[in-house]
N, C-alpha and C. Protein backbone atom coordinates (compact mmCIF):
# COMPACT_ATOMS: atom_id res chain seq x y z
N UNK A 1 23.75 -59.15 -3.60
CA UNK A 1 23.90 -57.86 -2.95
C UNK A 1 24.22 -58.09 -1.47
N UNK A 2 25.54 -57.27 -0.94
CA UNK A 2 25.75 -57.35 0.47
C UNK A 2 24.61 -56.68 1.41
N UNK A 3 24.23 -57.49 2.61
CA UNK A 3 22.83 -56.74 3.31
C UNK A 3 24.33 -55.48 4.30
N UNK A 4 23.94 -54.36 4.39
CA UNK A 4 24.66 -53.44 4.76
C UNK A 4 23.50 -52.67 6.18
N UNK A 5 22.38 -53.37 5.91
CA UNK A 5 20.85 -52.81 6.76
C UNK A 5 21.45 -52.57 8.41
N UNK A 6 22.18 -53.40 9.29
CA UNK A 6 22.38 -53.06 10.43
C UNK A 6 23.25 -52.22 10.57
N UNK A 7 24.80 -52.20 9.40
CA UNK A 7 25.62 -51.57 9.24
C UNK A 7 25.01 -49.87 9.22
N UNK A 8 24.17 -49.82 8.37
CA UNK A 8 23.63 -48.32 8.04
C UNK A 8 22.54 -48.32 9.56
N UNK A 9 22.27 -48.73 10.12
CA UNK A 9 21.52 -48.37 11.42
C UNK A 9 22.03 -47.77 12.23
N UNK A 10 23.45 -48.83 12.64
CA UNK A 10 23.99 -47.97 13.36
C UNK A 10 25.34 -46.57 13.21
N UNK A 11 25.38 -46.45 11.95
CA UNK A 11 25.38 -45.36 11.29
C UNK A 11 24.95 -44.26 11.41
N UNK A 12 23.61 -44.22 11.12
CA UNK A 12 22.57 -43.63 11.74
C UNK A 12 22.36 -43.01 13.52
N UNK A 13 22.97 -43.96 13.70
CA UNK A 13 22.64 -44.12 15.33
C UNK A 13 23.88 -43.08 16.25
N UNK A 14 24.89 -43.61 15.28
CA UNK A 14 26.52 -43.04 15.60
C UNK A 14 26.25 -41.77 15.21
N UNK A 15 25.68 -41.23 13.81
CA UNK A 15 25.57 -39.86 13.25
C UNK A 15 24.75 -38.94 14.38
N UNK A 16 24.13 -39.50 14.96
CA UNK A 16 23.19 -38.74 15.69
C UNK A 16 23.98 -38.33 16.94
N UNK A 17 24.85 -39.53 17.74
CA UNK A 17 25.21 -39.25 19.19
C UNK A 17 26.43 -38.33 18.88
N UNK A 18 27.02 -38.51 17.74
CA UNK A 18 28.10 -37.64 17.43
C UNK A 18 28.15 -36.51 17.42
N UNK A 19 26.93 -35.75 16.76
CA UNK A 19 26.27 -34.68 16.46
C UNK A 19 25.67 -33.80 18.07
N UNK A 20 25.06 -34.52 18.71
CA UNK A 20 24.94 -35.12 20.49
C UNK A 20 26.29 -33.90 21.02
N UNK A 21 27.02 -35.08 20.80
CA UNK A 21 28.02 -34.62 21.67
C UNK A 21 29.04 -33.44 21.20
N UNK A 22 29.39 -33.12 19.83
CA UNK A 22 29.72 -32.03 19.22
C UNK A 22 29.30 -30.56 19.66
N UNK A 23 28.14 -30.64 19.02
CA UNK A 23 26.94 -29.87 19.65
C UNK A 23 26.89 -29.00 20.85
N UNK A 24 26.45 -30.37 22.05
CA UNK A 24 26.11 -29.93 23.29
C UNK A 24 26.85 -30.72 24.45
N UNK A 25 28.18 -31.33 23.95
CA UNK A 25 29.07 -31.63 24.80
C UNK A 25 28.38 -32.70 25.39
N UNK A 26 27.02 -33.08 25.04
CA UNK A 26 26.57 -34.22 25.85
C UNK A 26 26.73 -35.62 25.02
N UNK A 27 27.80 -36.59 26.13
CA UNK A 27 27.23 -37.91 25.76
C UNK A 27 26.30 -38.76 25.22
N UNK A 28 25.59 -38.19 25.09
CA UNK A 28 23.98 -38.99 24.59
C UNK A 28 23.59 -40.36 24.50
N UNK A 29 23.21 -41.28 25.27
CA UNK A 29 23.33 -42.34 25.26
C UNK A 29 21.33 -43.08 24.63
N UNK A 30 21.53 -43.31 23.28
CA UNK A 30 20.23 -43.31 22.68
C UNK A 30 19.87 -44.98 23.51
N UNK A 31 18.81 -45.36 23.22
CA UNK A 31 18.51 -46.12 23.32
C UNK A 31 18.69 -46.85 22.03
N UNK A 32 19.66 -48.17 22.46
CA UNK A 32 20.31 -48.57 21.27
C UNK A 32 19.13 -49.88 20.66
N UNK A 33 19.10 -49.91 19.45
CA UNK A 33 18.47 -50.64 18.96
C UNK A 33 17.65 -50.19 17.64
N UNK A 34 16.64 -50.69 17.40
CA UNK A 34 15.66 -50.03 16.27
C UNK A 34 14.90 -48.58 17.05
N UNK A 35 15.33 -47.78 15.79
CA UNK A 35 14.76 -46.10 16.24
C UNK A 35 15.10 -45.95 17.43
N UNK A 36 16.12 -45.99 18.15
CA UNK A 36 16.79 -45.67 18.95
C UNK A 36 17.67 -44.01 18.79
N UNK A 37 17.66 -43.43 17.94
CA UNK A 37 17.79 -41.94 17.52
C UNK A 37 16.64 -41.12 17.77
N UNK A 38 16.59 -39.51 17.85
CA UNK A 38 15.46 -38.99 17.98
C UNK A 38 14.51 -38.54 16.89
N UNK A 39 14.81 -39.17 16.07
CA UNK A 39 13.95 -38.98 14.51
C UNK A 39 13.85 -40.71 14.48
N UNK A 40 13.83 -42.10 15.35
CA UNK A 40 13.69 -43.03 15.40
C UNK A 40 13.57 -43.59 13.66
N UNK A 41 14.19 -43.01 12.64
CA UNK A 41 15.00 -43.52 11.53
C UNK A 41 16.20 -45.04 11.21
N UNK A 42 16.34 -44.86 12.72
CA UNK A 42 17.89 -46.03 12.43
C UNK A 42 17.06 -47.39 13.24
N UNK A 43 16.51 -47.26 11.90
CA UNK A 43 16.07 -49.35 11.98
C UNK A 43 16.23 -49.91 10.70
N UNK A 44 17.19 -50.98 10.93
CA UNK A 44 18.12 -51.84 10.01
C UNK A 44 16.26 -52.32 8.62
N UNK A 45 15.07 -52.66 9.79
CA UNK A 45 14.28 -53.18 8.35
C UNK A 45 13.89 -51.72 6.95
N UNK A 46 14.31 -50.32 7.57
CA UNK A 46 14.17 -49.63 6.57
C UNK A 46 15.39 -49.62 5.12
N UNK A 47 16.24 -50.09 6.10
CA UNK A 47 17.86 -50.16 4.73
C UNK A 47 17.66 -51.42 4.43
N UNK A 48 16.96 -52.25 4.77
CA UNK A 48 16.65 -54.09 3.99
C UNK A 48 16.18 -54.38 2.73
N UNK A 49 16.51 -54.46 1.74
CA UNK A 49 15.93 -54.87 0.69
C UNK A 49 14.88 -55.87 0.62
N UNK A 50 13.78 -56.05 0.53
CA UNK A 50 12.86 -56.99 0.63
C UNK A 50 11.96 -56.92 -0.67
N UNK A 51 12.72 -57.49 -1.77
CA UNK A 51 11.61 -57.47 -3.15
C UNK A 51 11.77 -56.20 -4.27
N UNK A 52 11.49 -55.58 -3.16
CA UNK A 52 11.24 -54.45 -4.60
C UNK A 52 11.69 -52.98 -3.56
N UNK A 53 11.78 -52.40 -4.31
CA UNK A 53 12.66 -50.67 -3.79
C UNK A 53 11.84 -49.12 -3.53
N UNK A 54 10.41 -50.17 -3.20
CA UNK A 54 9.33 -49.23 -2.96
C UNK A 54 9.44 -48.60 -1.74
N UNK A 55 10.17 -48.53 -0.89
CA UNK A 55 10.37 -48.39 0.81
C UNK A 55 11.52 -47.73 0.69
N UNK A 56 11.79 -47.26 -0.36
CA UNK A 56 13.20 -46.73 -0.33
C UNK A 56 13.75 -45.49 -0.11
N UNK A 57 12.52 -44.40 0.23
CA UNK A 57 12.35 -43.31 0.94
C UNK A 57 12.96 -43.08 1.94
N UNK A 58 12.55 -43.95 3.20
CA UNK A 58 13.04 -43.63 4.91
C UNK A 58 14.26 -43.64 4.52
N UNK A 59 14.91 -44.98 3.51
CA UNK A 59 16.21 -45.22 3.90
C UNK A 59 17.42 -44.40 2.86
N UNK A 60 16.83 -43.48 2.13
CA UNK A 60 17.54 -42.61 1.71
C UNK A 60 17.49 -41.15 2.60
N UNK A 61 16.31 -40.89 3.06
CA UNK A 61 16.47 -39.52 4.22
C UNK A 61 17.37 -40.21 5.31
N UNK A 62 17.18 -40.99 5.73
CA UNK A 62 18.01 -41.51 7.28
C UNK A 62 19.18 -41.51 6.81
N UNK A 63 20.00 -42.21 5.28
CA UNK A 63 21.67 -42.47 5.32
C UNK A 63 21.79 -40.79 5.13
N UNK A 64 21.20 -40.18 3.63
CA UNK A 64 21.27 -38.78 3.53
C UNK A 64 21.81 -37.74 4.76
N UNK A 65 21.00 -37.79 5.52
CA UNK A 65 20.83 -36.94 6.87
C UNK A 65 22.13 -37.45 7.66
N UNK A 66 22.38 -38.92 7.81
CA UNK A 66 23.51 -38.69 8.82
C UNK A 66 24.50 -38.44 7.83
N UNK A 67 24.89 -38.85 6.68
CA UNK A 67 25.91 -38.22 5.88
C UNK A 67 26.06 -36.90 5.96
N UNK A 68 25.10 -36.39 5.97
CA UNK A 68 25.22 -34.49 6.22
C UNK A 68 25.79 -34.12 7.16
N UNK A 69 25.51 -34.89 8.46
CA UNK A 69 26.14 -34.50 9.55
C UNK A 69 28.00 -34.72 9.40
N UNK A 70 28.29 -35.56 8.78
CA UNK A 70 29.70 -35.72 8.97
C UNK A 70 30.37 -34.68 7.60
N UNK A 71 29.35 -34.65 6.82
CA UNK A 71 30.21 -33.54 5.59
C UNK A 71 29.98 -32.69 5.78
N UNK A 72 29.06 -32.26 6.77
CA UNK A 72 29.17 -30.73 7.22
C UNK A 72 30.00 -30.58 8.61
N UNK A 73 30.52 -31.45 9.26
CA UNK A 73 31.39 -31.29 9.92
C UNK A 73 32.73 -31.25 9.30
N UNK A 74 33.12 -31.95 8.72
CA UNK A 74 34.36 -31.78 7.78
C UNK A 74 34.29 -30.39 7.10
N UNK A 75 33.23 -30.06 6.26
CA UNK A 75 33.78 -28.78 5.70
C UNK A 75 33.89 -27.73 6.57
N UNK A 76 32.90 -27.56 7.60
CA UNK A 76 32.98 -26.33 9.03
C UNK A 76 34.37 -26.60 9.51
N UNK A 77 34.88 -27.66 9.83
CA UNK A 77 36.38 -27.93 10.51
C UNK A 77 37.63 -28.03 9.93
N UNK A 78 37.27 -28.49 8.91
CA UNK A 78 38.69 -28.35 7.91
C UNK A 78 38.44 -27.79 6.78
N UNK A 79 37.95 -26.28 6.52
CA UNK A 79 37.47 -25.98 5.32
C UNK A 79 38.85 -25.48 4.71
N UNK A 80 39.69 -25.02 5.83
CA UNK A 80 41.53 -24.72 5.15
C UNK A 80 41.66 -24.93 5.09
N UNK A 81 42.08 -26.59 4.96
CA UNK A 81 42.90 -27.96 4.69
C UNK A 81 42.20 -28.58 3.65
N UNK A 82 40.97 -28.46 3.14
CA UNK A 82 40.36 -29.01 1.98
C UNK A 82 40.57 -28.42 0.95
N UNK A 83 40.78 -28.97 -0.39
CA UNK A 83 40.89 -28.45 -1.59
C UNK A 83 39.67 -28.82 -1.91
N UNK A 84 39.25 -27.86 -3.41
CA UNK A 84 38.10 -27.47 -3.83
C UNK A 84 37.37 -29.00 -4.60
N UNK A 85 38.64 -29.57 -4.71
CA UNK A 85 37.99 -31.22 -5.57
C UNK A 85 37.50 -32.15 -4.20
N UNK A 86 38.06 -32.00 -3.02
CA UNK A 86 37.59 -32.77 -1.52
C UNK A 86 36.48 -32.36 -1.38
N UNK A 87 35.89 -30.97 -1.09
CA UNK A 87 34.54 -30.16 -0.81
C UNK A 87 33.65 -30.72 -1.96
N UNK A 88 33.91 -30.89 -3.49
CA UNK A 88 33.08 -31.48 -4.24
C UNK A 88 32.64 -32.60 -4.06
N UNK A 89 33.70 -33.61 -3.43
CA UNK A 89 33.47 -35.16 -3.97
C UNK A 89 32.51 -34.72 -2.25
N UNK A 90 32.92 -34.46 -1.34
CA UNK A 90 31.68 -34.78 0.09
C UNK A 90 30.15 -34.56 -0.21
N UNK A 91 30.47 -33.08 -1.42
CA UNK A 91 29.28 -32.76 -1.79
C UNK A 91 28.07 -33.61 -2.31
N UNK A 92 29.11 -34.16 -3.40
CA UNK A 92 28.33 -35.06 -4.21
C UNK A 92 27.64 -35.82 -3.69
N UNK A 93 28.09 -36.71 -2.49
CA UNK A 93 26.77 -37.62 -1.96
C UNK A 93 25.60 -37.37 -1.97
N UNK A 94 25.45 -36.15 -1.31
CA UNK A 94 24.02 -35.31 -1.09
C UNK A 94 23.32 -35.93 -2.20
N UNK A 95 23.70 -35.47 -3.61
CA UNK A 95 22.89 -36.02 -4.66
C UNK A 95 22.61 -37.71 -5.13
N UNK A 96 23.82 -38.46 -4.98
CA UNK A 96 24.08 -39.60 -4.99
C UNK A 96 22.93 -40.32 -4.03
N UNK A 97 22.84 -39.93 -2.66
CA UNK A 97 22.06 -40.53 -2.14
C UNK A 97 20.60 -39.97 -2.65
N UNK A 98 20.57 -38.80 -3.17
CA UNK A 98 19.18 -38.43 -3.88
C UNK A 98 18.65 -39.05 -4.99
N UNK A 99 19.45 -39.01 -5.79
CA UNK A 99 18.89 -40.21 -6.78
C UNK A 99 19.14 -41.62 -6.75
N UNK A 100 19.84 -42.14 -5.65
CA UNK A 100 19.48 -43.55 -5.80
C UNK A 100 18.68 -43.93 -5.85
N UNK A 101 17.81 -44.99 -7.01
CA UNK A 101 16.56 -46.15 -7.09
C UNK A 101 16.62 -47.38 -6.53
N UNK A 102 17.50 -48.00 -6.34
CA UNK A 102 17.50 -49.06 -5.59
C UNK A 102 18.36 -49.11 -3.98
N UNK A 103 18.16 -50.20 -3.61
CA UNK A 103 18.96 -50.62 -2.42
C UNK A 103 20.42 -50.61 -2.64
N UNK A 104 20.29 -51.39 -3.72
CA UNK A 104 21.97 -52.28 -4.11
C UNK A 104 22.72 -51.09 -4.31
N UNK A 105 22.02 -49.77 -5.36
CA UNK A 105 22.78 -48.08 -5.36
C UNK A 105 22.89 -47.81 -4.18
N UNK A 106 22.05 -47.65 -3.20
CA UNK A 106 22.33 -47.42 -1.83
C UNK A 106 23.34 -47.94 -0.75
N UNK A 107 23.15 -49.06 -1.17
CA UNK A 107 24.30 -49.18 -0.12
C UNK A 107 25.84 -49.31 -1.07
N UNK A 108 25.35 -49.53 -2.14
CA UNK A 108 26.99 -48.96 -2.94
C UNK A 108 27.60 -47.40 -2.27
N UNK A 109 26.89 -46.67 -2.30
CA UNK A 109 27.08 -44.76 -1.78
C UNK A 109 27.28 -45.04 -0.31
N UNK A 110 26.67 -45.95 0.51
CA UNK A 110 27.02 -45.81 1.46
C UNK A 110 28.17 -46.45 2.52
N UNK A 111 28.89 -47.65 1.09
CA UNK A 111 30.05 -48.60 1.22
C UNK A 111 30.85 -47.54 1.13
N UNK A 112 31.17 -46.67 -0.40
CA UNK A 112 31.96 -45.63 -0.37
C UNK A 112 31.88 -44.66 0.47
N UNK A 113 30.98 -44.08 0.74
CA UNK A 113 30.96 -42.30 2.08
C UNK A 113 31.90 -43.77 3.36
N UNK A 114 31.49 -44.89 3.60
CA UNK A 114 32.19 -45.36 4.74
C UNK A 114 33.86 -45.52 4.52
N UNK A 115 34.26 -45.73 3.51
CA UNK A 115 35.32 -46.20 3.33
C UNK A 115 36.27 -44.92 2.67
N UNK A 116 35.72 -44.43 2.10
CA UNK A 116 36.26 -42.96 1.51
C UNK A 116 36.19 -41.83 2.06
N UNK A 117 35.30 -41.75 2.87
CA UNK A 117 34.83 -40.77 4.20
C UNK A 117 35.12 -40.65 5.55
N UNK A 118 34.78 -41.67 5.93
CA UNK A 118 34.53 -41.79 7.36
C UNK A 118 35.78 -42.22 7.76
N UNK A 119 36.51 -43.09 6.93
CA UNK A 119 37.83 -43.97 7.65
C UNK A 119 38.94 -43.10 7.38
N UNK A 120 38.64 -41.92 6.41
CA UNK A 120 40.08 -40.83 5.76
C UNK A 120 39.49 -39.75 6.77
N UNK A 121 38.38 -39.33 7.25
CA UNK A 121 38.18 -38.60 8.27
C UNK A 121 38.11 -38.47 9.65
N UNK A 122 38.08 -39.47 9.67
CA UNK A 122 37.36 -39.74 11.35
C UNK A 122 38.27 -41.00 11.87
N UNK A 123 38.89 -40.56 13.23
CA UNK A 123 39.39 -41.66 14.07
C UNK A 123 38.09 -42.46 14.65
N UNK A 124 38.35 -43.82 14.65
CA UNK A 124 36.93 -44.52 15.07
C UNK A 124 37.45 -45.51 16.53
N UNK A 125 37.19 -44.95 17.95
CA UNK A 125 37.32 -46.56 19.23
C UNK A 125 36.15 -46.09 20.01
N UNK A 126 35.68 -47.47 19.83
CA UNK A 126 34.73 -47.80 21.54
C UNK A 126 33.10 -47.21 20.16
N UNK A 127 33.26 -47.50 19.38
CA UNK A 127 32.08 -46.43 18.67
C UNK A 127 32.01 -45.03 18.69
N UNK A 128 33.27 -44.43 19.13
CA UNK A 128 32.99 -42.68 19.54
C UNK A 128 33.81 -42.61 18.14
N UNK A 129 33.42 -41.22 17.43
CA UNK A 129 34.35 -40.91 16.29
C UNK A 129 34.57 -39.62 17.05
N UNK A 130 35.70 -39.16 15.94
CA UNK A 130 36.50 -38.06 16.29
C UNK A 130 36.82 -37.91 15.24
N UNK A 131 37.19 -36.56 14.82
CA UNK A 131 37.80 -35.91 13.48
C UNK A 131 38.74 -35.31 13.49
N UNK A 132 39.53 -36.20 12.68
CA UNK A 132 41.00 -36.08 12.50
C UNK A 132 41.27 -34.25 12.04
N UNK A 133 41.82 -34.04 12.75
CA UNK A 133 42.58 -32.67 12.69
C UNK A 133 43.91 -32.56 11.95
C-alpha cells in the first residue's frame, strides 16, 4: 500500500486555507505542520496505517470534510456547466469516504477525488488552488 499520510495532510491543510481565502478574502497562513488547521485534523500520523484500521475515524472526517469543501465549491460555481452525471460522481465521495474500512480504501478515494477532482478542477501554483472557470 502507497503511504499517501503527508499527501492527505496537506490536503487537509490546503482545504482549509482555500476555504480561508474564498470565504473571507483572507490569506490565511496556518501554521504549517501537524494540526496546523483550525480543527488541528491535518496530521499525516492520523492517515498512517499502523496495523490495524482502528484509528480510522479522524482520518475519514478530516479527508471527508476537506473533500466537501472543494465539491461544494464546484457545484456552488459551476452548477451550469455541470451535467447531472458530474454532480453525482462529486457526490458520491461523501459516501465513499463514509464507508471506507480500511486505510488502503482510503487512500484509494482519496488518489481518485485527487486525480479526478482536483487536477480536472482546480488550477494548482505555489500551493494556492484556484477553480477553473
Amino acid at each position: 500500500m502507497v503511504d499517501y499520510s503527508l499527501d492527505m495532510e496537506y490536503f487537509v491543510l490546503n482545504a482549509f486555507k482555500y476555504a480561508f481565502k474564498r470565504d473571507y478574502g483572507v490569506n490565511f497562513n496556518f501554521r504549517w505542520g501537524r494540526g496546523g488547521d483550525p480543527a488541528r485534523i491535518a496530521d499525516a500520523d492520523y492517515f498512517r496505517f499502523r496495523g490495524d484500521n482502528s484509528r480510522i475515524g479522524r482520518a475519514k472526517f478530516a479527508i471527508g470534510y476537506a473533500m466537501e469543501i472543494f465539491i461544494s465549491d464546484i457545484i456552488n460555481n459551476l452548477y451550469d456547466n455541470l451535467s447531472e452525471k458530474e454532480e453525482d460522481y462529486l457526490i458520491s465521495f461523501e459516501e465513499k469516504v463514509i464507508n471506507a474500512k480500511t486505510y488502503e480504501e482510503l487512500s484509494k478515494i482519496f488518489k481518485e477525488f485527487d486525480e479526478n477532482v482536483i487536477e480536472k478542477y482546480y488550477n494548482i501554483s505555489n500551493g494556492e488552488f484556484e477553480l477553473k472557470k
